[in-house]
PDB file of N, CA and C in Angstrom:
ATOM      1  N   UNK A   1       0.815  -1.190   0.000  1.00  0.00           N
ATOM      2  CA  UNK A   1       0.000   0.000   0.000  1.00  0.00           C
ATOM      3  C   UNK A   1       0.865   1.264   0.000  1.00  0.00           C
ATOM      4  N   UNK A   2       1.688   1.176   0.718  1.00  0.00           N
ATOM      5  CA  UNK A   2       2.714   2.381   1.003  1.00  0.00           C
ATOM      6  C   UNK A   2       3.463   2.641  -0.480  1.00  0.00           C
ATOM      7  N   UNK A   3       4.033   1.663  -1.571  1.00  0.00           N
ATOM      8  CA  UNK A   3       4.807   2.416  -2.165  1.00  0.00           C
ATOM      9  C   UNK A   3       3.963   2.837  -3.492  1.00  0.00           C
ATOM     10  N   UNK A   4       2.424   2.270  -3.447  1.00  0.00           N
ATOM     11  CA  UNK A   4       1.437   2.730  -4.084  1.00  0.00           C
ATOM     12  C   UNK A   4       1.010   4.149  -4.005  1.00  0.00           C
ATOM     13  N   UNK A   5       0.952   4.316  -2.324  1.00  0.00           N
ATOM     14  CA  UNK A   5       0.394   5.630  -2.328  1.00  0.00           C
ATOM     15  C   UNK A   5       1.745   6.528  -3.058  1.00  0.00           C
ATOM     16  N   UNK A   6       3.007   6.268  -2.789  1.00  0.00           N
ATOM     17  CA  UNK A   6       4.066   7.045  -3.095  1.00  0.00           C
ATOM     18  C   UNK A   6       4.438   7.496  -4.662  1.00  0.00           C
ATOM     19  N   UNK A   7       4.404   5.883  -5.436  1.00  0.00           N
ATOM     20  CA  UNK A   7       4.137   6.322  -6.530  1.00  0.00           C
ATOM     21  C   UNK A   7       3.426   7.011  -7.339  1.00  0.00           C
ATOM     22  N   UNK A   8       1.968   6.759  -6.853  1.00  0.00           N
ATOM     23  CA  UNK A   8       0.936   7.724  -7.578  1.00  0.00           C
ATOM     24  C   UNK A   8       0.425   8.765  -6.793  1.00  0.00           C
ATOM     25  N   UNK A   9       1.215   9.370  -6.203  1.00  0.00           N
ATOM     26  CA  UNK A   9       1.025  10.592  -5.423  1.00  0.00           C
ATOM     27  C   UNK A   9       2.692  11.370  -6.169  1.00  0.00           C
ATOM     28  N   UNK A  10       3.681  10.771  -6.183  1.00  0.00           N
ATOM     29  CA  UNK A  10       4.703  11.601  -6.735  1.00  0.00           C
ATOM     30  C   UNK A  10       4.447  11.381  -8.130  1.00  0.00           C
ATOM     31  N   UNK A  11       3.521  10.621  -8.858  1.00  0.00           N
ATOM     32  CA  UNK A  11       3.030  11.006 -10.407  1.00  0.00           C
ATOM     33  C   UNK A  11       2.422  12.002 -10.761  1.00  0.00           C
ATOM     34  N   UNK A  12       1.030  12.202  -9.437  1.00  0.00           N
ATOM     35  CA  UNK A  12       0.059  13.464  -9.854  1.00  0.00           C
ATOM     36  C   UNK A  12       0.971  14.591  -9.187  1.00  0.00           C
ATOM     37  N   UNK A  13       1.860  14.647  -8.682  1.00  0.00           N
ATOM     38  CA  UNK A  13       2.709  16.186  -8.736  1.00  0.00           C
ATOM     39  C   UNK A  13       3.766  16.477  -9.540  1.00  0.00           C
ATOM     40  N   UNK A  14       4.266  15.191 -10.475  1.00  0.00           N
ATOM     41  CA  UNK A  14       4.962  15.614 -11.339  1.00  0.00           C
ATOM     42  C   UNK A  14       4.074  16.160 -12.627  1.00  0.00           C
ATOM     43  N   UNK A  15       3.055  15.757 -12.731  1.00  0.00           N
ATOM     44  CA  UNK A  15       2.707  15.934 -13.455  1.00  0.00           C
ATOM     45  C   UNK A  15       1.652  17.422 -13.611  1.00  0.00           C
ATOM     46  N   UNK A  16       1.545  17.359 -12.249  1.00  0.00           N
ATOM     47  CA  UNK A  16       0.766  18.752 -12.228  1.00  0.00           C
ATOM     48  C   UNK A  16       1.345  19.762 -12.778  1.00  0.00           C
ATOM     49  N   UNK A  17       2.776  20.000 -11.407  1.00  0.00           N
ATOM     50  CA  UNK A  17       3.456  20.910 -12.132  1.00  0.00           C
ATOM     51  C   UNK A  17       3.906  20.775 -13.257  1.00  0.00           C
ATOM     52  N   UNK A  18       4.555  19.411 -13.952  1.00  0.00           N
ATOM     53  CA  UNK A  18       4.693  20.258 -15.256  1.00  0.00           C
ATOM     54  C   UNK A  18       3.579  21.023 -16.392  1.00  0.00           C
ATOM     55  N   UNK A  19       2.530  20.318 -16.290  1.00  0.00           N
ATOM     56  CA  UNK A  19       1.219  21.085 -16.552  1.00  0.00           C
ATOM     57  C   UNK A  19       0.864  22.206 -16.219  1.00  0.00           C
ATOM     58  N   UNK A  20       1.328  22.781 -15.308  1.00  0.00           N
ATOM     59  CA  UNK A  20       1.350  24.110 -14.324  1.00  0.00           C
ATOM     60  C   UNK A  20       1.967  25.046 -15.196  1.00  0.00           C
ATOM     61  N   UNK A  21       3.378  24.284 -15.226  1.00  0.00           N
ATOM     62  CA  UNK A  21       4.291  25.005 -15.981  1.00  0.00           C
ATOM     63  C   UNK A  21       3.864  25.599 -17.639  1.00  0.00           C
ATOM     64  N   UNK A  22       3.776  24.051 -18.137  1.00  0.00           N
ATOM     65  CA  UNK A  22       3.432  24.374 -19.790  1.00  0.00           C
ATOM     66  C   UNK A  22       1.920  25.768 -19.956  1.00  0.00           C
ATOM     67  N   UNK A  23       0.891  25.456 -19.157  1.00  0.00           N
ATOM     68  CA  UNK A  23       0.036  26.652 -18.782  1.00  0.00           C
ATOM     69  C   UNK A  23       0.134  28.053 -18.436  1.00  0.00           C
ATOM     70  N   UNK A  24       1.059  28.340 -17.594  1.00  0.00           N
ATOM     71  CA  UNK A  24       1.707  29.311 -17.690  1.00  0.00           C
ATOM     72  C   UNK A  24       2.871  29.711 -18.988  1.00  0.00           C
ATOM     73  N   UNK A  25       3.229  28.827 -19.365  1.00  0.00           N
ATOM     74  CA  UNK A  25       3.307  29.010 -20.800  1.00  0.00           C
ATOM     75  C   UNK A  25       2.614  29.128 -22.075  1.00  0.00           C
ATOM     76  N   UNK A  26       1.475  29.052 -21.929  1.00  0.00           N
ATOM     77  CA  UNK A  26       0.579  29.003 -23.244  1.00  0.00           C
ATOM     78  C   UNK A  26      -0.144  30.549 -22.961  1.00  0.00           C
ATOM     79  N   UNK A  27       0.065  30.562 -21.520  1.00  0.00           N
ATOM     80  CA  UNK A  27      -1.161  31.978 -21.191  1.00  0.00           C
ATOM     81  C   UNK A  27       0.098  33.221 -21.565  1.00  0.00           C
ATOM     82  N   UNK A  28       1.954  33.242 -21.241  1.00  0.00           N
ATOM     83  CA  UNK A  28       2.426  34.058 -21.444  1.00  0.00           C
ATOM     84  C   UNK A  28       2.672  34.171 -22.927  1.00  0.00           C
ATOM     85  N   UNK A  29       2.133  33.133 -23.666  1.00  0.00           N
ATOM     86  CA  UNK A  29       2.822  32.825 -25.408  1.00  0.00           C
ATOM     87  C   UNK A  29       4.719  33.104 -24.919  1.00  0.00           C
ATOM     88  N   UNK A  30       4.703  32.219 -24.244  1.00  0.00           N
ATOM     89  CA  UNK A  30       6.296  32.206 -24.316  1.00  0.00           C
ATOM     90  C   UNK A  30       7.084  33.302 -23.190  1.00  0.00           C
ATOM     91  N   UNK A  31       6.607  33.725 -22.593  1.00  0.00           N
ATOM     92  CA  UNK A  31       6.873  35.256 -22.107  1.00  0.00           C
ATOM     93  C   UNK A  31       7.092  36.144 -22.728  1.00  0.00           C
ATOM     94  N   UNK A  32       6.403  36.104 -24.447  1.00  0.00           N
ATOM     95  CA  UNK A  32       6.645  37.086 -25.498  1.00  0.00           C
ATOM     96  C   UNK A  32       5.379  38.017 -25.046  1.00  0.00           C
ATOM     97  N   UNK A  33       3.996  37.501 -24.487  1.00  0.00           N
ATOM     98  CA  UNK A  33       3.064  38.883 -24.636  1.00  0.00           C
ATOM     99  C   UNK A  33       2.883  39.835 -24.065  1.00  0.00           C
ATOM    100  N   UNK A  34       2.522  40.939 -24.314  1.00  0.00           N
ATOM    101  CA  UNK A  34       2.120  42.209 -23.132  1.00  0.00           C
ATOM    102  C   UNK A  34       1.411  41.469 -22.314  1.00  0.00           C
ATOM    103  N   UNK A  35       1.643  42.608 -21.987  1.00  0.00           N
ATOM    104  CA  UNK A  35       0.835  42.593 -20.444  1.00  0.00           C
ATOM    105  C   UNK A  35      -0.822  42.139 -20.034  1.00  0.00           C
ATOM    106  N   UNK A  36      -0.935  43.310 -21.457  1.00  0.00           N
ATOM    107  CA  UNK A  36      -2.668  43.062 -21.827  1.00  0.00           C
ATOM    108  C   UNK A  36      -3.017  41.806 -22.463  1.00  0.00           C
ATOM    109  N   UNK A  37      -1.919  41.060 -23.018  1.00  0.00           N
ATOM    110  CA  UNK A  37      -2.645  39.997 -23.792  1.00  0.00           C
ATOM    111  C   UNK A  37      -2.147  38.591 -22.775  1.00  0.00           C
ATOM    112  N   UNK A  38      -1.739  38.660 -21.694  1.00  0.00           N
ATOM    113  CA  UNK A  38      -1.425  37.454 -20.921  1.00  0.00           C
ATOM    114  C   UNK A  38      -3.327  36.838 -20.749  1.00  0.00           C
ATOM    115  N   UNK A  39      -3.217  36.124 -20.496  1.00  0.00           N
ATOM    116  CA  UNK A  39      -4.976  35.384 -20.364  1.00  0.00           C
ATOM    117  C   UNK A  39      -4.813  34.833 -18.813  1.00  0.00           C
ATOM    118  N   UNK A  40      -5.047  35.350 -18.288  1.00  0.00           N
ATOM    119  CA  UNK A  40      -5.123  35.788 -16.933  1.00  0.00           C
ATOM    120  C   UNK A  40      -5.429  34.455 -16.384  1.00  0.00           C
ATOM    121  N   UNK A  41      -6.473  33.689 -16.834  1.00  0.00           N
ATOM    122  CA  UNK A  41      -7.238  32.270 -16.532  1.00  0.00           C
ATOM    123  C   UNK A  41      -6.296  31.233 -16.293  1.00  0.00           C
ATOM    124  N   UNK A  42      -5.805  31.327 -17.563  1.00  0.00           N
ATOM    125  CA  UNK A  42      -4.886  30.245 -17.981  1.00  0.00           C
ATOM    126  C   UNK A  42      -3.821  30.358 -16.646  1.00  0.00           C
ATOM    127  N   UNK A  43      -3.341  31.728 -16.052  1.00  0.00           N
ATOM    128  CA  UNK A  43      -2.194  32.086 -15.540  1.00  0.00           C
ATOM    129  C   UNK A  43      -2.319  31.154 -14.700  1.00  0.00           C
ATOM    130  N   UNK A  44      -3.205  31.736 -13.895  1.00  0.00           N
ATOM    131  CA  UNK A  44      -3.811  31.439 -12.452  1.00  0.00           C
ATOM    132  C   UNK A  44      -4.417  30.173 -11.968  1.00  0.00           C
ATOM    133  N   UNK A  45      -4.623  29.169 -13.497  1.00  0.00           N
ATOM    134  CA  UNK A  45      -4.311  27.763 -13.198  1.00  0.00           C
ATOM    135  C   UNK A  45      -3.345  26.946 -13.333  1.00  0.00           C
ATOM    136  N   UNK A  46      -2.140  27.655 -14.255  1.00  0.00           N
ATOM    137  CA  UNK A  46      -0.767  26.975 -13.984  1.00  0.00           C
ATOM    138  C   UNK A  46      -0.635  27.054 -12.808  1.00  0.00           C
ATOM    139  N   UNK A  47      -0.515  28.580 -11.972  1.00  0.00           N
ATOM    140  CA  UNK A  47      -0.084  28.622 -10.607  1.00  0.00           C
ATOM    141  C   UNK A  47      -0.466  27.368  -9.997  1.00  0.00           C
ATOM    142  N   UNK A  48      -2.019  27.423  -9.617  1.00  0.00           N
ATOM    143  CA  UNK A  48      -2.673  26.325  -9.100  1.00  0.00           C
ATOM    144  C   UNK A  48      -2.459  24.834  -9.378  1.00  0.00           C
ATOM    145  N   UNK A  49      -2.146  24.337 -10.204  1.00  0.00           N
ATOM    146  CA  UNK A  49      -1.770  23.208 -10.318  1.00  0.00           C
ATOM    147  C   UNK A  49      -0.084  22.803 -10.251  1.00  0.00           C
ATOM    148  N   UNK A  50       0.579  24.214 -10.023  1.00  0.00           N
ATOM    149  CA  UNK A  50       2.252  23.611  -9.560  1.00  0.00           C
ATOM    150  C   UNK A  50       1.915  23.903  -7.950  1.00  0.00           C
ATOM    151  N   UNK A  51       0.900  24.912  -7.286  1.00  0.00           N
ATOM    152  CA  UNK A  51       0.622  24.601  -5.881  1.00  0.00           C
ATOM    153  C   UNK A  51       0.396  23.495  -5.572  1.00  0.00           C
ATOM    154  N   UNK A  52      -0.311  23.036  -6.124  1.00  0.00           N
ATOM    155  CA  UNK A  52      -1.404  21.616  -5.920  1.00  0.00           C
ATOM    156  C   UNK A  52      -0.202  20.262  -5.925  1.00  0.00           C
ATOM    157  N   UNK A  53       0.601  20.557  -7.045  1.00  0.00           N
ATOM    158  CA  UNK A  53       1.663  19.544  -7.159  1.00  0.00           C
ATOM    159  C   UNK A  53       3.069  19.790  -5.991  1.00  0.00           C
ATOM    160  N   UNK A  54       2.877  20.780  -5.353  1.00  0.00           N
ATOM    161  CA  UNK A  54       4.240  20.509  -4.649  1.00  0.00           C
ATOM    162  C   UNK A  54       3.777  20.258  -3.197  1.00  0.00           C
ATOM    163  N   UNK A  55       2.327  20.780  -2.972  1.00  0.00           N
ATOM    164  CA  UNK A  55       1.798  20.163  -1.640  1.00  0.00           C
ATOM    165  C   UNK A  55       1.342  18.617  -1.690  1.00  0.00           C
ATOM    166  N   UNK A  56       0.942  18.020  -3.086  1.00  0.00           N
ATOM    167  CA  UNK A  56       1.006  16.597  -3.111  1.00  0.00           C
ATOM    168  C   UNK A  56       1.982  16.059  -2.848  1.00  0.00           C
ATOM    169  N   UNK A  57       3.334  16.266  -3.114  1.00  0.00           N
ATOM    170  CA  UNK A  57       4.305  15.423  -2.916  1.00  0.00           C
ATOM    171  C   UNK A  57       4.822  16.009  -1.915  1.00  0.00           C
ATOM    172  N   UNK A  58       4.755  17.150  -1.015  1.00  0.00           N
ATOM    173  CA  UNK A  58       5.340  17.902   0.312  1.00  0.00           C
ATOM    174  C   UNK A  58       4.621  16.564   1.343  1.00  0.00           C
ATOM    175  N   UNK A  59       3.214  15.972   1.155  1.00  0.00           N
ATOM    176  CA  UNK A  59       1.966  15.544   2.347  1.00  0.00           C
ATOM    177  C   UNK A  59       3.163  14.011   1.685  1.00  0.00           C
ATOM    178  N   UNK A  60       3.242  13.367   0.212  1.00  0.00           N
ATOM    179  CA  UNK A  60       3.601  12.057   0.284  1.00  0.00           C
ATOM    180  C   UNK A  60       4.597  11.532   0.670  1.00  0.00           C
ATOM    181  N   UNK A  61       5.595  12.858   0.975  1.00  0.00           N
ATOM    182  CA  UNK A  61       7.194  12.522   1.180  1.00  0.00           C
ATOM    183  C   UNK A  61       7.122  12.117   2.746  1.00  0.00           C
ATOM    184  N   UNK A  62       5.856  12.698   3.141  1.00  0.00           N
ATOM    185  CA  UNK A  62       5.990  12.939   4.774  1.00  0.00           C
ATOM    186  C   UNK A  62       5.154  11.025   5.096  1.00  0.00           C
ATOM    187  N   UNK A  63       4.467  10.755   4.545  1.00  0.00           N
ATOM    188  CA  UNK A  63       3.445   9.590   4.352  1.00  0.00           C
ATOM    189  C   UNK A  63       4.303   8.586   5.144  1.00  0.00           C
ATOM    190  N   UNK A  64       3.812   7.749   6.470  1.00  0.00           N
ATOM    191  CA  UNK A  64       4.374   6.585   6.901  1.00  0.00           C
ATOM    192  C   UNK A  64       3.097   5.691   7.607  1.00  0.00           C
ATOM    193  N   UNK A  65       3.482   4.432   7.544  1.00  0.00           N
ATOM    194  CA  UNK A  65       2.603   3.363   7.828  1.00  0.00           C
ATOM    195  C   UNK A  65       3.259   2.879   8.993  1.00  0.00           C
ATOM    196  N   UNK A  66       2.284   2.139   9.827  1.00  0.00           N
ATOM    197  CA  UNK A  66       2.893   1.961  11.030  1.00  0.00           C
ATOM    198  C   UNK A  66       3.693   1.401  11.444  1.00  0.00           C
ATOM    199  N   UNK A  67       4.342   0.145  10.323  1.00  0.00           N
ATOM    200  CA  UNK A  67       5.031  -0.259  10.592  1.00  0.00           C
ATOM    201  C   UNK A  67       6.635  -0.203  10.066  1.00  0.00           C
ATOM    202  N   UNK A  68       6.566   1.420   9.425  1.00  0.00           N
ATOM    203  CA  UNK A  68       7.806   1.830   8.669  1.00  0.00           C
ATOM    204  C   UNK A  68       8.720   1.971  10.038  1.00  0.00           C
ATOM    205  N   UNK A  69       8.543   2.969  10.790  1.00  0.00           N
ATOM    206  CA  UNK A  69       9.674   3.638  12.047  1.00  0.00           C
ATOM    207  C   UNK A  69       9.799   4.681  11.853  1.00  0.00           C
ATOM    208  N   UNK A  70      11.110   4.817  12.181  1.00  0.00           N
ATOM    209  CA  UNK A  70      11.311   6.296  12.274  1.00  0.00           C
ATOM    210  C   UNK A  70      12.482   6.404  12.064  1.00  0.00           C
ATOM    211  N   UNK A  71      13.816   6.538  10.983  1.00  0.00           N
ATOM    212  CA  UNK A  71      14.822   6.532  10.974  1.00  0.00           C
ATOM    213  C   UNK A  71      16.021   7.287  11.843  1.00  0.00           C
ATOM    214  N   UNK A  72      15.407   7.750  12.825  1.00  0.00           N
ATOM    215  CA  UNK A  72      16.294   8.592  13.921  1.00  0.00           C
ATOM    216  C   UNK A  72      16.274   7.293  15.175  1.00  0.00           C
ATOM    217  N   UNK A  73      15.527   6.581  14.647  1.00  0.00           N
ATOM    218  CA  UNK A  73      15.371   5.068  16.049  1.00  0.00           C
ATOM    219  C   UNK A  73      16.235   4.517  15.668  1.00  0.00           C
ATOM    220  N   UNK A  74      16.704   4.531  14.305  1.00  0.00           N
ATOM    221  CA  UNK A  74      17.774   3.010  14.022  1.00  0.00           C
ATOM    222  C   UNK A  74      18.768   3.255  15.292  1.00  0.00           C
ATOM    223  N   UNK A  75      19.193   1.896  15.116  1.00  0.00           N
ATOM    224  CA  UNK A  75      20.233   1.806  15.985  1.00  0.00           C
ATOM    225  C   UNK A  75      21.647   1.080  15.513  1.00  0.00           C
ATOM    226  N   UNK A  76      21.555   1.284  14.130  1.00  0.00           N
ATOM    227  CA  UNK A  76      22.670   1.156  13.265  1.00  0.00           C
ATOM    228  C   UNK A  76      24.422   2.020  13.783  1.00  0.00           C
ATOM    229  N   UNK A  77      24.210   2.950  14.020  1.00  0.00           N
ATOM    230  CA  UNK A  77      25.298   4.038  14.047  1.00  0.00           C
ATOM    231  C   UNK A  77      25.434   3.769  15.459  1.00  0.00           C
ATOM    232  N   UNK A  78      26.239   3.827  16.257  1.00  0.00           N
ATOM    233  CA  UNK A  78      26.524   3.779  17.598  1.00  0.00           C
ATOM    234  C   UNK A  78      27.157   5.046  17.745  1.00  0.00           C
ATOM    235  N   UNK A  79      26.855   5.172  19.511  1.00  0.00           N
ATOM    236  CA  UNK A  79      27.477   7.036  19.634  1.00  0.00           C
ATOM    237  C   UNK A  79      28.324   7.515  20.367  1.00  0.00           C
ATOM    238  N   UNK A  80      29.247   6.385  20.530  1.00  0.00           N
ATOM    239  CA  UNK A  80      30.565   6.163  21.028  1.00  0.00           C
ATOM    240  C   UNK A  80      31.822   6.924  20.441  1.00  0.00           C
ATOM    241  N   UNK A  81      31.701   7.759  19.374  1.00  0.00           N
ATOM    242  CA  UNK A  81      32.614   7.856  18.578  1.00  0.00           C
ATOM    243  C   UNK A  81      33.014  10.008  18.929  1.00  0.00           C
ATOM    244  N   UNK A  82      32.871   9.577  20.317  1.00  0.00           N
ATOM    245  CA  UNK A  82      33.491  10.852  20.805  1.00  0.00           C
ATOM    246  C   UNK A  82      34.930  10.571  21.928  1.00  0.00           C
TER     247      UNK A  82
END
């Protein structure tokens, strides 16, 4: 379940943002248009969908099941080495 949720949670934010991105590209025509001719719509849903994509993968990176741990518990490293 866990590397399910991971995978298709770091798919829909790669993919957002780059969708985000290319949108904000179609609304600036390249960053060639005035000011007046940016399409405002378009802008303001690239934004929204590279928001959308970096809080998806900000919530999946954080994602643990109960029986993952906590990698500050290992007890691999010993702390003797003072």
């Amino acid at each position: 379940m866990y590397k399910t949720i991971v995978v298709f949670s770091t798919l829909i934010a790669t993919v957002g943002i780059l969708a985000g991105f290319i949108l904000i590209d179609v609304a600036t025509n390249r960053a060639q248009a005035d000011l007046a001719d940016v399409n405002i719509g378009l802008a303001i849903l690239g934004v929204g969908l590279i928001a959308i994509g970096s809080i998806t993968y900000a919530f999946s990176s954080r994602f643990r099941t109960a029986g993952m741990g906590n990698a500050k518990d290992d007890t691999d490293e010993h702390s003797d080495n003072g």
